[in-house]
Protein backbone atom coordinates (compact mmCIF):
# COMPACT_ATOMS: atom_id res chain seq x y z
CA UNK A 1 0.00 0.00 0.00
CA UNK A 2 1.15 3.37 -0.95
CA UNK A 3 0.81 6.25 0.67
CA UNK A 4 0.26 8.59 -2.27
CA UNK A 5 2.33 11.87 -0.67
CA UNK A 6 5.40 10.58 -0.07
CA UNK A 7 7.58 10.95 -3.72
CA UNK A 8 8.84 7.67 -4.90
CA UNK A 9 12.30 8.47 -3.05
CA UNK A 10 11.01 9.44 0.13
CA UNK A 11 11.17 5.90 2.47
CA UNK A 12 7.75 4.85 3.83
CA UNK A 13 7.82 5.00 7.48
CA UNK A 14 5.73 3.29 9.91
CA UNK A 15 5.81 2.40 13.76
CA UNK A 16 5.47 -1.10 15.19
CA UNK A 17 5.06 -1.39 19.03
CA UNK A 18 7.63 -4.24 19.70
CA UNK A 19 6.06 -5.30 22.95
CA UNK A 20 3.96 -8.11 23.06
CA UNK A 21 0.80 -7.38 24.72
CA UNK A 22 -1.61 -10.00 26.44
CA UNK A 23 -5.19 -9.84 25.65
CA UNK A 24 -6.99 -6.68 24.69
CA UNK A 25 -6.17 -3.18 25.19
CA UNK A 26 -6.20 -1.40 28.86
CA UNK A 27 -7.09 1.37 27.02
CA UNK A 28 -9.70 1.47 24.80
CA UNK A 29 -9.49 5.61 23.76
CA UNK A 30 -9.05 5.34 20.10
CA UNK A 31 -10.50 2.35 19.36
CA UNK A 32 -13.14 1.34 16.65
CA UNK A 33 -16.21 -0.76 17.68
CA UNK A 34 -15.05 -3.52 15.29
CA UNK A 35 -11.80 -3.58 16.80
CA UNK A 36 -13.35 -3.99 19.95
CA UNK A 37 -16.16 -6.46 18.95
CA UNK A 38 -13.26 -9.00 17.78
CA UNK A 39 -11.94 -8.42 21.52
CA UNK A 40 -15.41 -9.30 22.90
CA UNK A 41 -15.34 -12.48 20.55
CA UNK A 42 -12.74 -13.83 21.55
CA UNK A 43 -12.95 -13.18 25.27
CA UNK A 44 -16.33 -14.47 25.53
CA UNK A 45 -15.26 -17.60 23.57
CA UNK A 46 -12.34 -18.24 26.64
CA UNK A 47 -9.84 -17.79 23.92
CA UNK A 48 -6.01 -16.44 25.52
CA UNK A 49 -4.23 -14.27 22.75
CA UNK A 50 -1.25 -11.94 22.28
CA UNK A 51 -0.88 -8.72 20.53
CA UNK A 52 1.03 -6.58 18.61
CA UNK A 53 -0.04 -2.86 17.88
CA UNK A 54 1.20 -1.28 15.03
CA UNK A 55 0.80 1.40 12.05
CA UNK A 56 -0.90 0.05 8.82
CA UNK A 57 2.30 -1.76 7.08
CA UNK A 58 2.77 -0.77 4.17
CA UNK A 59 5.31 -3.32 2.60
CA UNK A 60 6.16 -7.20 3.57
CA UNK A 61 9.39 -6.45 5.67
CA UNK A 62 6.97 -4.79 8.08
CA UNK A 63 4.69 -7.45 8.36
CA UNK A 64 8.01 -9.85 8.82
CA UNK A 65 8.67 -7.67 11.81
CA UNK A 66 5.47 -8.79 13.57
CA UNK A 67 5.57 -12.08 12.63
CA UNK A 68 8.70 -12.00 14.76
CA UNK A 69 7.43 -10.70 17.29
CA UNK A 70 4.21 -13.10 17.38
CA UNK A 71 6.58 -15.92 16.71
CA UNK A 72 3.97 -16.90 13.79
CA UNK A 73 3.33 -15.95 10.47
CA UNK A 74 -0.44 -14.03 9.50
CA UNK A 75 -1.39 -16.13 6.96
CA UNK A 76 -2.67 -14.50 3.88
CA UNK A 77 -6.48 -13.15 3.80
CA UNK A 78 -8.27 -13.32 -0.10
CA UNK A 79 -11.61 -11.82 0.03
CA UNK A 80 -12.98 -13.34 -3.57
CA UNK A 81 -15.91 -13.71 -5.71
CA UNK A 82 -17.18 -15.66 -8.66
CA UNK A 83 -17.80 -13.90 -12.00
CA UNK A 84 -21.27 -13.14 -11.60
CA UNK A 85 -20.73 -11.40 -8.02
CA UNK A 86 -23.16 -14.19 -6.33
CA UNK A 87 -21.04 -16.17 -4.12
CA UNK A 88 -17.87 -14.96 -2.00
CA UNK A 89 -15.11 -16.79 -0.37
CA UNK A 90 -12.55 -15.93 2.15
CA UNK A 91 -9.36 -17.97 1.63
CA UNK A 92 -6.78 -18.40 4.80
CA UNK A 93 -3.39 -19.24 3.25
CA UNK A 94 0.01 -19.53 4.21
CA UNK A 95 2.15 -16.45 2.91
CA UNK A 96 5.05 -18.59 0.93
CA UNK A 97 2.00 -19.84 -1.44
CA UNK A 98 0.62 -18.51 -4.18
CA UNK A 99 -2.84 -17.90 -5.07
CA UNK A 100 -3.16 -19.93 -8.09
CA UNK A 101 -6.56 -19.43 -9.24
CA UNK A 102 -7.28 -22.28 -11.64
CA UNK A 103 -6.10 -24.69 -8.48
CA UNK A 104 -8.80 -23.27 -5.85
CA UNK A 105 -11.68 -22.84 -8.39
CA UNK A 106 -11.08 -26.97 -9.35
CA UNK A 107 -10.90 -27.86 -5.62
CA UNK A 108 -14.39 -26.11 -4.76
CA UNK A 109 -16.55 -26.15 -7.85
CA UNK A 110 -16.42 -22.38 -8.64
CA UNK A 111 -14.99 -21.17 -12.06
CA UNK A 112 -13.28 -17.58 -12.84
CA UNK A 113 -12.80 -16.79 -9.05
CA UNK A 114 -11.21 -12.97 -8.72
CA UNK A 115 -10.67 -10.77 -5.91
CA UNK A 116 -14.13 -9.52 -4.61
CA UNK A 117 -14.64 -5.28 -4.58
CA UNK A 118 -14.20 -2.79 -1.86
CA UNK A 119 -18.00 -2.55 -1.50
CA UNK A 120 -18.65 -6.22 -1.16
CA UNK A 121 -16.07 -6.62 1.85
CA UNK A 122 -17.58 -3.74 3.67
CA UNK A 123 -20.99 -4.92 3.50
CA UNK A 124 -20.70 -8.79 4.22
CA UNK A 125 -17.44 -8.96 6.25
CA UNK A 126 -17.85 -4.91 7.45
CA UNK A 127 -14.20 -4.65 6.37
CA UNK A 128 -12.02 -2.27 4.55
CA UNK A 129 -9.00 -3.64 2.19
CA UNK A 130 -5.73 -4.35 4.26
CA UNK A 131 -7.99 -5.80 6.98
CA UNK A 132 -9.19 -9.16 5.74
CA UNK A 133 -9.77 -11.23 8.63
CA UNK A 134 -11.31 -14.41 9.77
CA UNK A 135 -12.86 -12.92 12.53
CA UNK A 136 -14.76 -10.76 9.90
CA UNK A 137 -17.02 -13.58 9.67
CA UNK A 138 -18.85 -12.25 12.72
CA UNK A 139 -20.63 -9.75 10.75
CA UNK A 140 -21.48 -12.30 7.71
CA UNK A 141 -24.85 -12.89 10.03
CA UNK A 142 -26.34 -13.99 7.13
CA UNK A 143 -23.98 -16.35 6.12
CA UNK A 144 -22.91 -15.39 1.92
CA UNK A 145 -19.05 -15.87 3.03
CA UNK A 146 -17.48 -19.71 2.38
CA UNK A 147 -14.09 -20.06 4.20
CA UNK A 148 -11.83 -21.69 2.56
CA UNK A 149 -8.49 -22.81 4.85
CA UNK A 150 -5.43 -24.35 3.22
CA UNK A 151 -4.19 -27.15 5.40
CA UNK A 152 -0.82 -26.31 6.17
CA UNK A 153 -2.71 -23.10 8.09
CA UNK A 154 -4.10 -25.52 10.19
CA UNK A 155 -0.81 -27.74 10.71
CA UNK A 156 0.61 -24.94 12.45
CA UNK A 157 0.12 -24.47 16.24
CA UNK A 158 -0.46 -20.89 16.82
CA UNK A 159 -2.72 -18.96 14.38
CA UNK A 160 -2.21 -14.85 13.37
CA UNK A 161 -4.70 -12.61 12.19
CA UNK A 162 -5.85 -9.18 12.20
CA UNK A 163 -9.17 -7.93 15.24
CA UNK A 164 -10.63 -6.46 12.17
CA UNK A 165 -8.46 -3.52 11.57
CA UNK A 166 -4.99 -3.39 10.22
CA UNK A 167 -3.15 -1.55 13.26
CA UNK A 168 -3.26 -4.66 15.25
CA UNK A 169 -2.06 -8.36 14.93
CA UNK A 170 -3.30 -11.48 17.33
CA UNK A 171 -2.02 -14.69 17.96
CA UNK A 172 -3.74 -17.79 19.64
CA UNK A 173 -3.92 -21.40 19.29
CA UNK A 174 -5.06 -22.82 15.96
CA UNK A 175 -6.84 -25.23 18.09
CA UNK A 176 -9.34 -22.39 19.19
CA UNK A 177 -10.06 -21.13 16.27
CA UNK A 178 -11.59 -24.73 15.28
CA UNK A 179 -12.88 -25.55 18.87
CA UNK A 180 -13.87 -22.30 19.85
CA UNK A 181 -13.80 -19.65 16.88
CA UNK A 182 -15.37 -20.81 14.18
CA UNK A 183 -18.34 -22.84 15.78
CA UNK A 184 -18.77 -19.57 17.45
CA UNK A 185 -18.96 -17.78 14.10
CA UNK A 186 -21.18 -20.12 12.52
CA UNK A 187 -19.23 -21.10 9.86
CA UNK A 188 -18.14 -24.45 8.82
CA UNK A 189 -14.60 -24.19 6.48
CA UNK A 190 -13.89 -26.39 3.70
CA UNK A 191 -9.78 -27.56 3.36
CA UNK A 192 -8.36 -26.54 0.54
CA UNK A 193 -4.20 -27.81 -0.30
CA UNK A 194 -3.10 -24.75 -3.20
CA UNK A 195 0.23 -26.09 -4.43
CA UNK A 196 3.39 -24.37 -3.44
CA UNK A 197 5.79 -22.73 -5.77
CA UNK A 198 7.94 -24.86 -7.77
């Protein structure tokens, strides 16, 4: 993402909190609803995480830099739609993959898949672009979303995502977000395996 006032030789600059917080904020000045709501999820689900605060990143390095700091990798968030704009799918993957269309659209039945607009994530997921989040799902009350989770996301034991804005990162067990999470949410995930790159 580029921030469109900075001249091409001017270095983008963003801040990372490096200390890794436990559970959600103290203070909750600042703070969109969302944000917050994800917070309420997970608490009321029993679910321990970790945080990181941090500015929007705007290039991979950055998002290295959590990673690090989680000791886990955010996997990759698609937001995605079939050509005729009738059904959406939210893809967890693993960031060293590639999204290799023709490979997902054989493995779940759906043909010409592309990333889905701006205006769709806001109004099923409530989400803005940079954001994409499982957690997201608890605004899809009406259920239009398929998750889609490669396997090796769920062969790792911690998992990272965003609490529905992109100044934060969380980590918890990948066993709570089956156990607890997702029956929580509603919504059942089919397992996807997108190859890796040659």
């Amino acid at each position: 993402m580029t921030n469109t006032n900075q001249t091409p030789s001017e270095p983008l600059t963003y801040q990372i909190d490096r200390t890794l917080y436990q559970g959600r904020p103290a203070d909750t000045a600042g703070r969109s609803d969302k944000e917050l709501r994800a917070y309420d999820l997970l608490d009321s689900l029993n679910v321990s995480y970790s945080r990181v605060d941090h500015d929007a990143l705007p290039t991979i390095e950055a998002c290295q830099e959590v990673d690090r700091l989680l000791g886990t990798e955010i996997c990759k968030n698609l937001f995605l739609r079939n050509a005729q704009k009738t059904d959406f799918y939210l893809l967890l993957m693993p960031g060293d993959k590639k999204f290799k269309t023709a490979a997902l659209s054989k493995q779940i039945g759906s043909a010409r898949l592309s990333f889905a607009e701006p205006e769709f994530l806001e109004s099923l997921l409530g989400l803005t672009p940079g954001s994409v989040t499982v957690l997201g799902l608890m605004n899809d009350t009406e259920k239009q979303v398929r998750l889609l989770i490669d396997k090796d996301v769920l062969s790792r034991e911690d998992f990272a995502c965003h609490p529905c804005i992109n100044t934060s990162s969380l980590k918890f067990k990948t066993r709570d977000l089956l156990d607890k999470v997702l029956p929580a949410l509603g919504h059942p995930h089919t397992l996807v395996d997108l190859p890796r790159p040659e």
